[in-house]
C-alpha atoms as a PDB file:
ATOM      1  CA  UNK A   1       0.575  -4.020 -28.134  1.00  0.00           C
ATOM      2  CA  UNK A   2      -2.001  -1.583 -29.046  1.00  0.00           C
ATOM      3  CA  UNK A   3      -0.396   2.459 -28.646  1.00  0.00           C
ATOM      4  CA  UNK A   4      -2.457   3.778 -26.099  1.00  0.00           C
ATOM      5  CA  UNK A   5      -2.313   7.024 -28.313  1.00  0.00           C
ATOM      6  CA  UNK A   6      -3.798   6.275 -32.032  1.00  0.00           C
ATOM      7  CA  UNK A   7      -4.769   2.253 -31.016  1.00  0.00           C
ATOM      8  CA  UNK A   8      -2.800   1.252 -33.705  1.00  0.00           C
ATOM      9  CA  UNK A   9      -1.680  -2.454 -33.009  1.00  0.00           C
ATOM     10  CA  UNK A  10       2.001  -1.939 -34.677  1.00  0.00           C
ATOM     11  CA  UNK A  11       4.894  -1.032 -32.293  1.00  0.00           C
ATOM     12  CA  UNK A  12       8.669  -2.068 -32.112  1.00  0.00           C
ATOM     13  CA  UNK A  13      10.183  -2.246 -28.553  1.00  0.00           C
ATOM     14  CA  UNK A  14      13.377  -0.053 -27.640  1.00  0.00           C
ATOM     15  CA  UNK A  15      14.485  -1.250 -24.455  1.00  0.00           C
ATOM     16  CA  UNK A  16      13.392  -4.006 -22.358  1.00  0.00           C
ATOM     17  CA  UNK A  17      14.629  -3.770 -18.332  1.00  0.00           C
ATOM     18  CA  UNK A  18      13.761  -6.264 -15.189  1.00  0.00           C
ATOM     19  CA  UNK A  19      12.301  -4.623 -12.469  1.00  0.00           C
ATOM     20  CA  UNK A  20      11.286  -5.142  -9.066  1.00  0.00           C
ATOM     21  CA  UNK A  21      13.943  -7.725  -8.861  1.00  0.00           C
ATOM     22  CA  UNK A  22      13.448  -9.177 -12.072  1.00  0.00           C
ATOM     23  CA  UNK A  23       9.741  -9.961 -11.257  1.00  0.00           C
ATOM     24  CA  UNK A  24       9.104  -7.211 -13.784  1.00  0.00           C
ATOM     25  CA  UNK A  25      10.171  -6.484 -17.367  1.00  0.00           C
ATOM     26  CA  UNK A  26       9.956  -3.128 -18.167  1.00  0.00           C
ATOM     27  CA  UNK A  27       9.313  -2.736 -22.067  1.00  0.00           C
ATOM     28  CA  UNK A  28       9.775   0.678 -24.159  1.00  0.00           C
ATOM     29  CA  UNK A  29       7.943   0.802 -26.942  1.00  0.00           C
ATOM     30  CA  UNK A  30       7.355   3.486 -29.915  1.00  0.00           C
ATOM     31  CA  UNK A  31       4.458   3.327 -32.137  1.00  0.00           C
ATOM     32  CA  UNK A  32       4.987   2.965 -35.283  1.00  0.00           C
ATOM     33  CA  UNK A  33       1.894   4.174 -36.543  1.00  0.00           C
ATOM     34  CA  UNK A  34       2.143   7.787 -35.069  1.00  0.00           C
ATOM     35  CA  UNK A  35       5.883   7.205 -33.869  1.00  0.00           C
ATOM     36  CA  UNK A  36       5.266   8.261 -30.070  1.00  0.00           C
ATOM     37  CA  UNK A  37       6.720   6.015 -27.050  1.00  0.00           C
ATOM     38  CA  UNK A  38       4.610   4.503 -24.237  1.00  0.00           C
ATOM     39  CA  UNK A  39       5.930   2.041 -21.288  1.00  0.00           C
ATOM     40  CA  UNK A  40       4.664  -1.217 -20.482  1.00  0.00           C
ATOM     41  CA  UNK A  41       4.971  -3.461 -17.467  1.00  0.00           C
ATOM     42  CA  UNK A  42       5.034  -7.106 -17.737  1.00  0.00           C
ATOM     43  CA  UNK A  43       4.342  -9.412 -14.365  1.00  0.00           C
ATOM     44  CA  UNK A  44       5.172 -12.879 -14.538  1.00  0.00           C
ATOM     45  CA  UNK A  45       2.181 -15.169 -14.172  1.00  0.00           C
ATOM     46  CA  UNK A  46       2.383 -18.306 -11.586  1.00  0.00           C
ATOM     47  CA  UNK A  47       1.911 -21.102 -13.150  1.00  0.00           C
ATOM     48  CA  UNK A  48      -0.373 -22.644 -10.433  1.00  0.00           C
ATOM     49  CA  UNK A  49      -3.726 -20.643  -9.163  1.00  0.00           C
ATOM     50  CA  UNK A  50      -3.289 -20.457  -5.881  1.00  0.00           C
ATOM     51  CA  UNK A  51      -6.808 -20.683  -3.666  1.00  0.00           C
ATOM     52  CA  UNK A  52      -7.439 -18.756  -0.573  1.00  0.00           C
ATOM     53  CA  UNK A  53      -9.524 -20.649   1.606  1.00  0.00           C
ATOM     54  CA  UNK A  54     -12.210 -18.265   3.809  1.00  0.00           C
ATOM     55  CA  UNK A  55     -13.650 -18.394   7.146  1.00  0.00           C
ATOM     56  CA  UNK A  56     -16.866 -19.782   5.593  1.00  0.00           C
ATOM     57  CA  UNK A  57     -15.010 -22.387   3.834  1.00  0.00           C
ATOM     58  CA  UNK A  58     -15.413 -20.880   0.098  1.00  0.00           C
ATOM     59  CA  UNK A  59     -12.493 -20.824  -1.847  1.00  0.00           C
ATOM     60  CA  UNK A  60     -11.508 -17.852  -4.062  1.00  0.00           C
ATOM     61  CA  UNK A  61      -8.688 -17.516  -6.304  1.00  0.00           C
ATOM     62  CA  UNK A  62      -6.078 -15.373  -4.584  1.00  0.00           C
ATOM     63  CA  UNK A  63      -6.252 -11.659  -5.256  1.00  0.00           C
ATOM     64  CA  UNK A  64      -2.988  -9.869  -4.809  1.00  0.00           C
ATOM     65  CA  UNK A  65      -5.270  -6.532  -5.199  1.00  0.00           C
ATOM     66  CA  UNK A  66      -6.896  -7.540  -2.207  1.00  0.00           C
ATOM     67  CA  UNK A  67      -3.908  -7.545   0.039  1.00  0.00           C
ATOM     68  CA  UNK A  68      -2.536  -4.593  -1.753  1.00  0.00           C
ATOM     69  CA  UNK A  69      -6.235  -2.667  -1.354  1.00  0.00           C
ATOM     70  CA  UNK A  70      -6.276  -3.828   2.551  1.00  0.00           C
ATOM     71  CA  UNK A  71      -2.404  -2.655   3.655  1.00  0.00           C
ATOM     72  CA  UNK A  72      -3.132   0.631   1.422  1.00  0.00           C
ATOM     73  CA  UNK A  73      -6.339   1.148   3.794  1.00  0.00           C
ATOM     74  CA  UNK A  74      -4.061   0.470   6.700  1.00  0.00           C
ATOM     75  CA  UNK A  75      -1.548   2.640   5.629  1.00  0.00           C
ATOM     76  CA  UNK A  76      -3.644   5.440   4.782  1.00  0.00           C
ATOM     77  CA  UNK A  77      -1.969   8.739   5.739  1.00  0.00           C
ATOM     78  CA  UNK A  78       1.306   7.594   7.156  1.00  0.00           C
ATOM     79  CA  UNK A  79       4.582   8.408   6.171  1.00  0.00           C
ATOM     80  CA  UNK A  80       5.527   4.539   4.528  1.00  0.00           C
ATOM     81  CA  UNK A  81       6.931   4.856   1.185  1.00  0.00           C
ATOM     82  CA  UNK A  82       5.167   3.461  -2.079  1.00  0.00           C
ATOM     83  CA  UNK A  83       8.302   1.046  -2.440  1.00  0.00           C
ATOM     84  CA  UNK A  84       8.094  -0.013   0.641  1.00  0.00           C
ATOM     85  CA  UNK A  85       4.420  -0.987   0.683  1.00  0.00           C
ATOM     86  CA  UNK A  86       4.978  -2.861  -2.671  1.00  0.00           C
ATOM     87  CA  UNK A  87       8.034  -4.479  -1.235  1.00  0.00           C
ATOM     88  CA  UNK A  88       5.456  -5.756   1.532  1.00  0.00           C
ATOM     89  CA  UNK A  89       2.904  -7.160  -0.990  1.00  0.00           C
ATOM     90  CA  UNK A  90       5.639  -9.327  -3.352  1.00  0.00           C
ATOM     91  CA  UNK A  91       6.927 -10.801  -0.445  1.00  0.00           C
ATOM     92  CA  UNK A  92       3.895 -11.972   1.155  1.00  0.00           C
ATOM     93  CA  UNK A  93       3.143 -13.018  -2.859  1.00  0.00           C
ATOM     94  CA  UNK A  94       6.108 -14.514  -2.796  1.00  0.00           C
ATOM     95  CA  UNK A  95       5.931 -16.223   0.029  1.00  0.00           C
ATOM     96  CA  UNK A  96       2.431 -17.683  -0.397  1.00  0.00           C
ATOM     97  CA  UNK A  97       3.524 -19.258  -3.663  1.00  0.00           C
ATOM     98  CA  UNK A  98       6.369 -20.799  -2.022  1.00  0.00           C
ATOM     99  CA  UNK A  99       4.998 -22.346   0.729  1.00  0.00           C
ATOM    100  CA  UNK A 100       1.474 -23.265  -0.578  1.00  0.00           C
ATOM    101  CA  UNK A 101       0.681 -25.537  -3.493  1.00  0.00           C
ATOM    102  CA  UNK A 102      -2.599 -25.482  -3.932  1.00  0.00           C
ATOM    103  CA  UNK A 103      -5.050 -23.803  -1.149  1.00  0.00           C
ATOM    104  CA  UNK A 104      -3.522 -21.102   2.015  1.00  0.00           C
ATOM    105  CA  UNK A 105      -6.556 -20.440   4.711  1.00  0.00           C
ATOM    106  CA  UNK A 106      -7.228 -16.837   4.419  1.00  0.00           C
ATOM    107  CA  UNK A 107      -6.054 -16.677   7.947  1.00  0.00           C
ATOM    108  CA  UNK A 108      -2.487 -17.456   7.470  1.00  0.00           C
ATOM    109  CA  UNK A 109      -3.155 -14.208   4.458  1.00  0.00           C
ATOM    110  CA  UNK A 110      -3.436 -11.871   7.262  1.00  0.00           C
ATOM    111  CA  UNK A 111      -1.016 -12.757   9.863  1.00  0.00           C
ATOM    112  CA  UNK A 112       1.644 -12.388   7.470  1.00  0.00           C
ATOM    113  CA  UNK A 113       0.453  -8.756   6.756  1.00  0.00           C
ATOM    114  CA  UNK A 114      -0.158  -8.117  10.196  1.00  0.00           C
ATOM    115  CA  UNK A 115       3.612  -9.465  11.033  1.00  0.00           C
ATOM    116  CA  UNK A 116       5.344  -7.126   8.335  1.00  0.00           C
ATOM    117  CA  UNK A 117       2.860  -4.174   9.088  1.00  0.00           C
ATOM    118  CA  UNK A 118       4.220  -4.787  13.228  1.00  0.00           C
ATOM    119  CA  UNK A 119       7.544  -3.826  12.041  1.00  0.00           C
ATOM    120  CA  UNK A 120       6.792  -0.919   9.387  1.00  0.00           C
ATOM    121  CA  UNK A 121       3.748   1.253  11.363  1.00  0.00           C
ATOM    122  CA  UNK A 122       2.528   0.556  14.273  1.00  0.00           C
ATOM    123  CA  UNK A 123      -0.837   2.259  13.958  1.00  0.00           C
ATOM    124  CA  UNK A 124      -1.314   0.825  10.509  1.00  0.00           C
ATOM    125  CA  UNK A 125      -0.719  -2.487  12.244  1.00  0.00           C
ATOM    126  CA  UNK A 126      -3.236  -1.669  14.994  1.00  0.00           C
ATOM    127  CA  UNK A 127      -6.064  -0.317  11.929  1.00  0.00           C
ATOM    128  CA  UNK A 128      -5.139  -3.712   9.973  1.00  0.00           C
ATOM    129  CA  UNK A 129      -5.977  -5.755  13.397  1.00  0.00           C
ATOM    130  CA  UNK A 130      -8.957  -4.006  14.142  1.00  0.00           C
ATOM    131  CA  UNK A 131     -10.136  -5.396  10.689  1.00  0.00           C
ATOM    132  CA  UNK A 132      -8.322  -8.271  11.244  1.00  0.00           C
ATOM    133  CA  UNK A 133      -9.635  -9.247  14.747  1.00  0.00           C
ATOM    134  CA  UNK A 134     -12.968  -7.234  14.275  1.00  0.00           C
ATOM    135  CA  UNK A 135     -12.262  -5.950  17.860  1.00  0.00           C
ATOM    136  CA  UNK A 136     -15.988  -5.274  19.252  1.00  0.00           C
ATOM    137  CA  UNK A 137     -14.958  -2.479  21.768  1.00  0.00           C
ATOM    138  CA  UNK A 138     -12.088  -0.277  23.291  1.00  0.00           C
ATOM    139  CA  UNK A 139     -10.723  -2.916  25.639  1.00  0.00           C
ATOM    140  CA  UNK A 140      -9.895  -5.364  22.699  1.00  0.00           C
ATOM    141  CA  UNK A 141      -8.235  -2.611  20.925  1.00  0.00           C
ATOM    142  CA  UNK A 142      -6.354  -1.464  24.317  1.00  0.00           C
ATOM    143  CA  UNK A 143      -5.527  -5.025  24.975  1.00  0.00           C
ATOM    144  CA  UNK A 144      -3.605  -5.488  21.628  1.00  0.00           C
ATOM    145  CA  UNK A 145      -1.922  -1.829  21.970  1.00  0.00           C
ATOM    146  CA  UNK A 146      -0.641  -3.358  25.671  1.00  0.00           C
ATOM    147  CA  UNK A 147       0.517  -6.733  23.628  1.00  0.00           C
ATOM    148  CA  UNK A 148       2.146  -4.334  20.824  1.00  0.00           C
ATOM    149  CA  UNK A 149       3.888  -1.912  23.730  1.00  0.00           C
ATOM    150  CA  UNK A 150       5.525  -5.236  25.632  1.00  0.00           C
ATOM    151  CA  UNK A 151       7.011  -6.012  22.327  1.00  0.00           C
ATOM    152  CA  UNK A 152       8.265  -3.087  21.632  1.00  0.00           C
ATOM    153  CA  UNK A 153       9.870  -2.959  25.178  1.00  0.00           C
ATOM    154  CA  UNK A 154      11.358  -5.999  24.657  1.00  0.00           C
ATOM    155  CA  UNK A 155      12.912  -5.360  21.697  1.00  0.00           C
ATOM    156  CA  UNK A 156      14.376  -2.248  23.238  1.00  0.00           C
ATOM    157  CA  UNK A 157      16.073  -4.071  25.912  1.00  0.00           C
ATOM    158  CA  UNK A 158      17.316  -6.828  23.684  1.00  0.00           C
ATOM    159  CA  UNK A 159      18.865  -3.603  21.668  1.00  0.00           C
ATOM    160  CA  UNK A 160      20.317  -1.948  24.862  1.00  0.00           C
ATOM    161  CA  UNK A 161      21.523  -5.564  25.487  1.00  0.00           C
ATOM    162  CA  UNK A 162      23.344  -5.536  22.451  1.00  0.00           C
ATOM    163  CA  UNK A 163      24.965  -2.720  22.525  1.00  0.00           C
ATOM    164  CA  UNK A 164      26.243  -3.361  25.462  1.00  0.00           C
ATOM    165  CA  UNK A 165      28.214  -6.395  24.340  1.00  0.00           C
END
């Protein structure tokens, strides 16, 4: 590992730590050319390269920065924690991989962030689906906020249900 401080290409490592359940190793290290410490991170590369499939019908490798760049935008300026956000990435990562060998249609992509961004912020859902949908005027956008309030009734009742038992 080259120290980020004097680029010499001579370190020892001090403590290695999984991360981010265990997706992540965690690696202190300490120069030993100039003897100061630096952290690296580790990510375990799949083994197979998974290819999103587009509306157009291109294939691209998948991009986790491109789901991570799209639920920031959504997210932008609401109170969602950093963890939780990342959280929300791996397992849609995660979840890809698992399910899909080879190719996953970019549409499946976005459902699955527009399910987990239902349940964490509703706007940011609504800003993702705009994208998502390309709504072309207020009464698509009002249309999906009346689809998004009946769920959230719903899941209301089933609660006041529940507690009722």
């Amino acid at each position: 590992m080259i120290c980020p401080y004097c680029q010499t290409n001579d370190d020892k490592v001090i403590d290695s730590r999984a991360s981010e359940g265990g997706k992540v190793i965690r690696r202190r290290r300490e120069c030993l050319g100039c003897g100061r410490r630096f952290t690296t991170y580790e990510r375990v590369e799949q083994s197979t390269k998974l290819l999103v499939v587009k509306k157009d019908g291109t294939r691209a490798p998948f991009d986790r920065e491109k789901i991570s760049n799209s639920i920031h935008a959504a997210c932008g300026k609401r109170k969602i924690p950093a963890h939780e956000l990342t959280a929300m990435i791996d397992e849609i990562e995660e979840e890809l991989h698992r399910q899909f060998d080879r190719e996953v249609d970019s549409r499946v992509i976005g459902e699955r962030v527009m399910v987990r961004l239902k349940d964490a912020d509703e706007v940011a859902y609504i800003r993702f689906a705009s994208e998502y949908y390309q709504f072309r005027n207020v009464d698509d956008i009002s249309r999906q906020i009346q689809e998004l309030n009946a769920r959230i009734k719903d899941v209301k009742n089933q609660q006041s249900l529940f507690k009722e038992a």
